[in-house]
Protein backbone atom coordinates (compact mmCIF):
# COMPACT_ATOMS: atom_id res chain seq x y z
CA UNK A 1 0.00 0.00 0.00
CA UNK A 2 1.49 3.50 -1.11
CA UNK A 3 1.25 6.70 1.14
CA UNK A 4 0.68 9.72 -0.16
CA UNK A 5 3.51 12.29 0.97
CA UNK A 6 1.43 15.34 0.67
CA UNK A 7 3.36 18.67 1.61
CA UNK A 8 -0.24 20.10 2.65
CA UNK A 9 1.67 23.21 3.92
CA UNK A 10 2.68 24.40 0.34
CA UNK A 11 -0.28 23.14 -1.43
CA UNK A 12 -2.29 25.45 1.22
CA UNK A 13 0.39 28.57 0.39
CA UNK A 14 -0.28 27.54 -3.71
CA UNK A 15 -4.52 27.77 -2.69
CA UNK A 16 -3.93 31.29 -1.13
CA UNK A 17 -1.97 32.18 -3.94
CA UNK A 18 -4.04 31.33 -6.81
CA UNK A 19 -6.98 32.75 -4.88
CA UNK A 20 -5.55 35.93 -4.40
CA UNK A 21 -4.83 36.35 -7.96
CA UNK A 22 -8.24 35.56 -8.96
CA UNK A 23 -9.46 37.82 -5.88
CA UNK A 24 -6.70 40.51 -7.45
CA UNK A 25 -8.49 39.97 -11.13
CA UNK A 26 -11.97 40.49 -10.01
CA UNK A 27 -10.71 43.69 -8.29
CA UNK A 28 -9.75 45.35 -11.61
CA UNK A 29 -13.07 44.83 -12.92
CA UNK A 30 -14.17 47.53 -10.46
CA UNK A 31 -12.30 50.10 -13.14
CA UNK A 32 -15.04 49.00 -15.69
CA UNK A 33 -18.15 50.84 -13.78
CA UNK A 34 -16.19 54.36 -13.43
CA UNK A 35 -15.14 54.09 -16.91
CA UNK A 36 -18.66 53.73 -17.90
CA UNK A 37 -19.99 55.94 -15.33
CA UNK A 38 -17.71 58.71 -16.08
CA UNK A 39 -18.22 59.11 -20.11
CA UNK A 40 -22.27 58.98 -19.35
CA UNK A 41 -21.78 61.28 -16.85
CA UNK A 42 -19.91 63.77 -19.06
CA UNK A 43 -22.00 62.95 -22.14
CA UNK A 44 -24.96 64.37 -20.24
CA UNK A 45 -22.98 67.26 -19.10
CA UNK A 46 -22.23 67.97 -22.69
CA UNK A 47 -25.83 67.87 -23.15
CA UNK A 48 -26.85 69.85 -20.76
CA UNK A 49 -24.44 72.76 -21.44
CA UNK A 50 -25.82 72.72 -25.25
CA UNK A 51 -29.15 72.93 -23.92
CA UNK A 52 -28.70 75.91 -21.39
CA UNK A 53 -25.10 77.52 -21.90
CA UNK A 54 -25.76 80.18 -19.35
CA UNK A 55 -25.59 76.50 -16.88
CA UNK A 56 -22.34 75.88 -17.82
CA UNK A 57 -20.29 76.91 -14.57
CA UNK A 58 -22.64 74.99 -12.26
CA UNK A 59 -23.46 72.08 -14.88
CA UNK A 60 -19.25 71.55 -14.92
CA UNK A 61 -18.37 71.83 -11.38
CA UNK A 62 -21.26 69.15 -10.72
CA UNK A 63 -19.51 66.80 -13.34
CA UNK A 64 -16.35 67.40 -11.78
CA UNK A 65 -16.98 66.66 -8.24
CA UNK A 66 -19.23 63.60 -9.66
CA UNK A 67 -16.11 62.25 -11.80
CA UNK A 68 -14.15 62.80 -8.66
CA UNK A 69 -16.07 60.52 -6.43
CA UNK A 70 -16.66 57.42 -9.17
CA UNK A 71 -12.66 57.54 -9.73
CA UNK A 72 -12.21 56.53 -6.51
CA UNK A 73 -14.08 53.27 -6.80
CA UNK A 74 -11.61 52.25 -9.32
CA UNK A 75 -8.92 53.29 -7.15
CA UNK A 76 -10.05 51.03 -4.20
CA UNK A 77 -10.49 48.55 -6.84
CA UNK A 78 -6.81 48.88 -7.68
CA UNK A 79 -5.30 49.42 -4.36
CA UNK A 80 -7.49 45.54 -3.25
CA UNK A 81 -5.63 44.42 -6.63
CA UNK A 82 -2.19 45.62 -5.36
CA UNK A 83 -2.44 44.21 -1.53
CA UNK A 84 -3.48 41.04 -2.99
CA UNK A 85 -0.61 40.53 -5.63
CA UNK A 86 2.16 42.08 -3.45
CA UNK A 87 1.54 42.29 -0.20
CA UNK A 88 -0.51 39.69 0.90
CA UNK A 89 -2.24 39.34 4.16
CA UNK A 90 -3.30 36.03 3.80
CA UNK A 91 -0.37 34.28 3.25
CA UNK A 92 1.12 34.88 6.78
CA UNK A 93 -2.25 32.73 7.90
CA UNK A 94 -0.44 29.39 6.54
CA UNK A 95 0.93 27.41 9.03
CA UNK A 96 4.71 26.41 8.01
């Protein structure tokens, strides 16, 4: 009868590993939604401004602050993605 000589401590380091970099991948798909968000928001501010020029100070200043706060989505996204790939907290929680 053969025994398997399992090294369970690095095949539980490899399973924290691959999951991070699939956790890492989904992260970046946060920078999808402010993408999108951001050219429909700007497309309508474009509109708007055609419509009502005299708007234009307010109608931009709105946009801006609006831009602002769906860009930093995709930064959290990308700071989740940079933890996970370099500075892992979960590997330290594999006993060795």
């Amino acid at each position: 009868m053969e025994t398997n000589n399992v090294d369970y401590t690095e095949l539980s380091r490899a399973i924290v590993l691959g999951a991070s970099a699939l956790g890492a991948g989904t992260a970046m798909i946060a920078g999808i939604g402010p993408g999108i968000g951001e050219g429909y928001a700007v497309g309508k501010a474009c509109e708007s401004i055609g419509r009502q020029p005299e708007s234009s100070g307010a109608v931009t200043r709105t946009m801006f602050i609006g831009c602002a706060v769906a860009e930093s989505t995709g930064i959290y996204g990308l700071l989740v993605a940079l933890l996970l790939m370099f500075a892992n907290p979960f590997i330290n929680k594999v006993s060795g």
